[in-house]
N, C-alpha and C. Protein backbone atom coordinates (compact mmCIF):
# COMPACT_ATOMS: atom_id res chain seq x y z
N UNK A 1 4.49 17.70 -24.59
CA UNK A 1 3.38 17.19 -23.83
C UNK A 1 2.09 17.81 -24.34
N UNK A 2 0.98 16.69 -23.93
CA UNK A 2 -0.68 17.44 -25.01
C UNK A 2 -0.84 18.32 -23.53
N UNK A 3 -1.63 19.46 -24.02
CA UNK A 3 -2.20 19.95 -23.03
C UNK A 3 -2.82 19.57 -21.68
N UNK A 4 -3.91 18.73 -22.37
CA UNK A 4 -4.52 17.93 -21.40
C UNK A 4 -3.37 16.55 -20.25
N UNK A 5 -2.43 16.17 -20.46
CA UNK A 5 -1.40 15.96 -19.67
C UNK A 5 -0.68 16.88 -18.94
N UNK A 6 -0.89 17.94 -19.46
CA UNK A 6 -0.03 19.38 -18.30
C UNK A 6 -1.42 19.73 -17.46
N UNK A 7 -2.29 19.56 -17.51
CA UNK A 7 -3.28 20.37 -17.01
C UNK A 7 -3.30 19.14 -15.90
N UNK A 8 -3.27 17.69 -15.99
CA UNK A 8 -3.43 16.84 -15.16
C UNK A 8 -2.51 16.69 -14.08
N UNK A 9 -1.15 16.59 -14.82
CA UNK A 9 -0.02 16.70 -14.28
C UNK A 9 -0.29 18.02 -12.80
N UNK A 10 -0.67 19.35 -13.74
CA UNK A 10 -0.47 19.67 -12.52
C UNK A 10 -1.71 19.91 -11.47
N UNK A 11 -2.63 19.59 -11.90
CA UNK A 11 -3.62 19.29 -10.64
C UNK A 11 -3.11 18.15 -9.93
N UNK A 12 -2.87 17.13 -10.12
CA UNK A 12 -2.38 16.46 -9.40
C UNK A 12 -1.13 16.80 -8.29
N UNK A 13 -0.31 17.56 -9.06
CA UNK A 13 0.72 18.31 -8.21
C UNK A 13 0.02 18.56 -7.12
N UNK A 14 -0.60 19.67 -7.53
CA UNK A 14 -1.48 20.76 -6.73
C UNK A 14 -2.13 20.39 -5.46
N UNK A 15 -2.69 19.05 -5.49
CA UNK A 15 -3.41 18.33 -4.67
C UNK A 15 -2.95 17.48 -3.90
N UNK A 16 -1.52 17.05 -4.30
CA UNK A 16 -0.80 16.40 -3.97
C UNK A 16 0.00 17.48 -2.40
N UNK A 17 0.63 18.16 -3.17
CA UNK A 17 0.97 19.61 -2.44
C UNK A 17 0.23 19.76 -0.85
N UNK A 18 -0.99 19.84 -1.71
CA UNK A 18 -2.01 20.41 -0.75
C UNK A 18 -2.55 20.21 0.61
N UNK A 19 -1.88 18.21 0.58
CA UNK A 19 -2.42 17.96 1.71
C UNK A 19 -0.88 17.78 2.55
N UNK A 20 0.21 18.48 2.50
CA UNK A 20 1.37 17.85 2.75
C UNK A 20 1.15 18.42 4.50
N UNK A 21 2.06 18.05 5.36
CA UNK A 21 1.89 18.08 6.74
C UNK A 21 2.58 19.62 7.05
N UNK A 22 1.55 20.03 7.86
CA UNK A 22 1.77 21.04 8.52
C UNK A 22 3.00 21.34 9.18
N UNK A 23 3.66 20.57 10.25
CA UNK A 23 4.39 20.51 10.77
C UNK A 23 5.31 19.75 10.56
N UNK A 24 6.72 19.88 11.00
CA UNK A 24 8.18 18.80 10.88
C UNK A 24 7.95 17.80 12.33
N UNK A 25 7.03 17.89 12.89
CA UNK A 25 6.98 17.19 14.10
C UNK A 25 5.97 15.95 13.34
N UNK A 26 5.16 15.81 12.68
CA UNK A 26 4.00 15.09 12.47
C UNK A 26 4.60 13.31 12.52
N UNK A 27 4.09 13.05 12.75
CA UNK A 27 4.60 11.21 13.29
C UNK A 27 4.10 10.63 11.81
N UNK A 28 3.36 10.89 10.95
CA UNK A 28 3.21 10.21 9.51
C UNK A 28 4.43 10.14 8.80
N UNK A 29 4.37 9.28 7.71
CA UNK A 29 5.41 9.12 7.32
C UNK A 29 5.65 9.72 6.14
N UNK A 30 6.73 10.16 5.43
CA UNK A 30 7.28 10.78 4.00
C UNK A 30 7.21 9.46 3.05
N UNK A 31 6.53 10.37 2.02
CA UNK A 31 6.00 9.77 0.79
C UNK A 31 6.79 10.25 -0.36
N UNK A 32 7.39 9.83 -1.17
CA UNK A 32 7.89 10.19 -2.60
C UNK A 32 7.30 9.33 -3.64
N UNK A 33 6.80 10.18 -4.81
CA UNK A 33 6.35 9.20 -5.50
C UNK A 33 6.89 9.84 -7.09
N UNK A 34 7.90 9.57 -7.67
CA UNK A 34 8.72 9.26 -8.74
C UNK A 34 7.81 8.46 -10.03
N UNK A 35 7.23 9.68 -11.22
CA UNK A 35 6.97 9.23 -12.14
C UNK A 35 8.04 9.11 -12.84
N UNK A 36 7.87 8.32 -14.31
CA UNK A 36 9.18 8.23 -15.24
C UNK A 36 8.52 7.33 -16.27
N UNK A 37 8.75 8.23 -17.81
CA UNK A 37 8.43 7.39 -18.82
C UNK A 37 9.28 6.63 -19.37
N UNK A 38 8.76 4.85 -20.11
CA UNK A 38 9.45 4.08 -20.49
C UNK A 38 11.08 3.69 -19.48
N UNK A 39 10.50 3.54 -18.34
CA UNK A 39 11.33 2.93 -17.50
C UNK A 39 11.54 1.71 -16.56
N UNK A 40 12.30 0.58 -17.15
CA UNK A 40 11.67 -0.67 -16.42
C UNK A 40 12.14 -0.89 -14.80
N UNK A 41 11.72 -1.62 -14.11
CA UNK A 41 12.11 -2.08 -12.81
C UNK A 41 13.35 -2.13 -12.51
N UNK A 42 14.37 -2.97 -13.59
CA UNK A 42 15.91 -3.13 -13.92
C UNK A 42 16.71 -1.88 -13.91
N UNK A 43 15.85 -0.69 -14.15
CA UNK A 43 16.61 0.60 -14.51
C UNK A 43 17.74 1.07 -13.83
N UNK A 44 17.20 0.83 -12.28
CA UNK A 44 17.89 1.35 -11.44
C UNK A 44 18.79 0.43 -10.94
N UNK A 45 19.79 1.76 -10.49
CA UNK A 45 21.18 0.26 -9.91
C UNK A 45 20.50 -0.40 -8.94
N UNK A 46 20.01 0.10 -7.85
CA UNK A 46 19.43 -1.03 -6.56
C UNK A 46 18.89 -1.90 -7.31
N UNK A 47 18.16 -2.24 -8.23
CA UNK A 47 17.27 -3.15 -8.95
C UNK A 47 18.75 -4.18 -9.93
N UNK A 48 19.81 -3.90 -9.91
CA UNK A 48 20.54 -4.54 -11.31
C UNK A 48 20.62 -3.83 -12.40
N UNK A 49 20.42 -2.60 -12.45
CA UNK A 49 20.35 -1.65 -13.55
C UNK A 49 21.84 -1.58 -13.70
N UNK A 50 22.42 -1.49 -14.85
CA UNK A 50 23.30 -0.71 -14.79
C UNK A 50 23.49 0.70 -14.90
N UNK A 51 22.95 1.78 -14.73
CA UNK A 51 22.65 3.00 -14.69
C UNK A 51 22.84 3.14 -13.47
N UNK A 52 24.35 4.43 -13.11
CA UNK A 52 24.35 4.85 -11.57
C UNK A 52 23.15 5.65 -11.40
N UNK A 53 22.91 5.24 -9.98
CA UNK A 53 21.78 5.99 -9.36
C UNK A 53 21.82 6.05 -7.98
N UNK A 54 23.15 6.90 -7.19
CA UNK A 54 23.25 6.48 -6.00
C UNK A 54 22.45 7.43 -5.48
N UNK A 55 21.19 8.48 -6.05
CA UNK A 55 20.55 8.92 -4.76
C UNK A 55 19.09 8.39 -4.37
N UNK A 56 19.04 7.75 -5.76
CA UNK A 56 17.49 6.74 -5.40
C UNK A 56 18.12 5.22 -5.09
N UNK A 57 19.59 4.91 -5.40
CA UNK A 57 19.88 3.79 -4.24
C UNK A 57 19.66 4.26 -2.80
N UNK A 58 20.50 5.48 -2.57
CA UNK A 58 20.19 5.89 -1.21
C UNK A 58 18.75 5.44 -0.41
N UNK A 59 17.64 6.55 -1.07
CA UNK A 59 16.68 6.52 -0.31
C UNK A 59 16.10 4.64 -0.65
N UNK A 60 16.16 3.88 -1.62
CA UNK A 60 15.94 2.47 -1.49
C UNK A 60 16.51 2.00 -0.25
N UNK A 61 17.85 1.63 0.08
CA UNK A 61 18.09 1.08 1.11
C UNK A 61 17.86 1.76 2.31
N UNK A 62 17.53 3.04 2.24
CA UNK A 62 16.30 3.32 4.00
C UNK A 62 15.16 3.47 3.79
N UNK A 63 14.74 2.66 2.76
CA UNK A 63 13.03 2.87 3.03
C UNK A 63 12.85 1.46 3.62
N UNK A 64 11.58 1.78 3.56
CA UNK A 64 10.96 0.13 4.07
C UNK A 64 10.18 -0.79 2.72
């Protein structure tokens, strides 16, 4: 990775991090957000992928 992609990467972390909820009580909802290079829509099994992926099938069939 160029530098300047690690340095982004992790400010973004960082900020990302930063605003996460105080509490396990908070009524907002959980966010995951899954980068991945050169990966199409098809990838995943929920999608027709053939590639097992039963823990991002998991959270697919309980999200909204």
């Amino acid at each position: 990775m160029k530098p300047l992609s690690i340095l982004l990467v992790s400010l973004s972390s960082v900020l990302i991090l930063g605003f996460a909820p105080a509490s396990a009580a908070d009524p907002r909802p959980n966010i995951i957000v899954i980068m991945a290079d050169d990966m199409g829509f098809s990838d995943i099994g929920c999608y027709g992928g053939e590639i097992q992926t039963p823990h991002l099938d998991g959270m697919a069939s309980e999200g909204l």
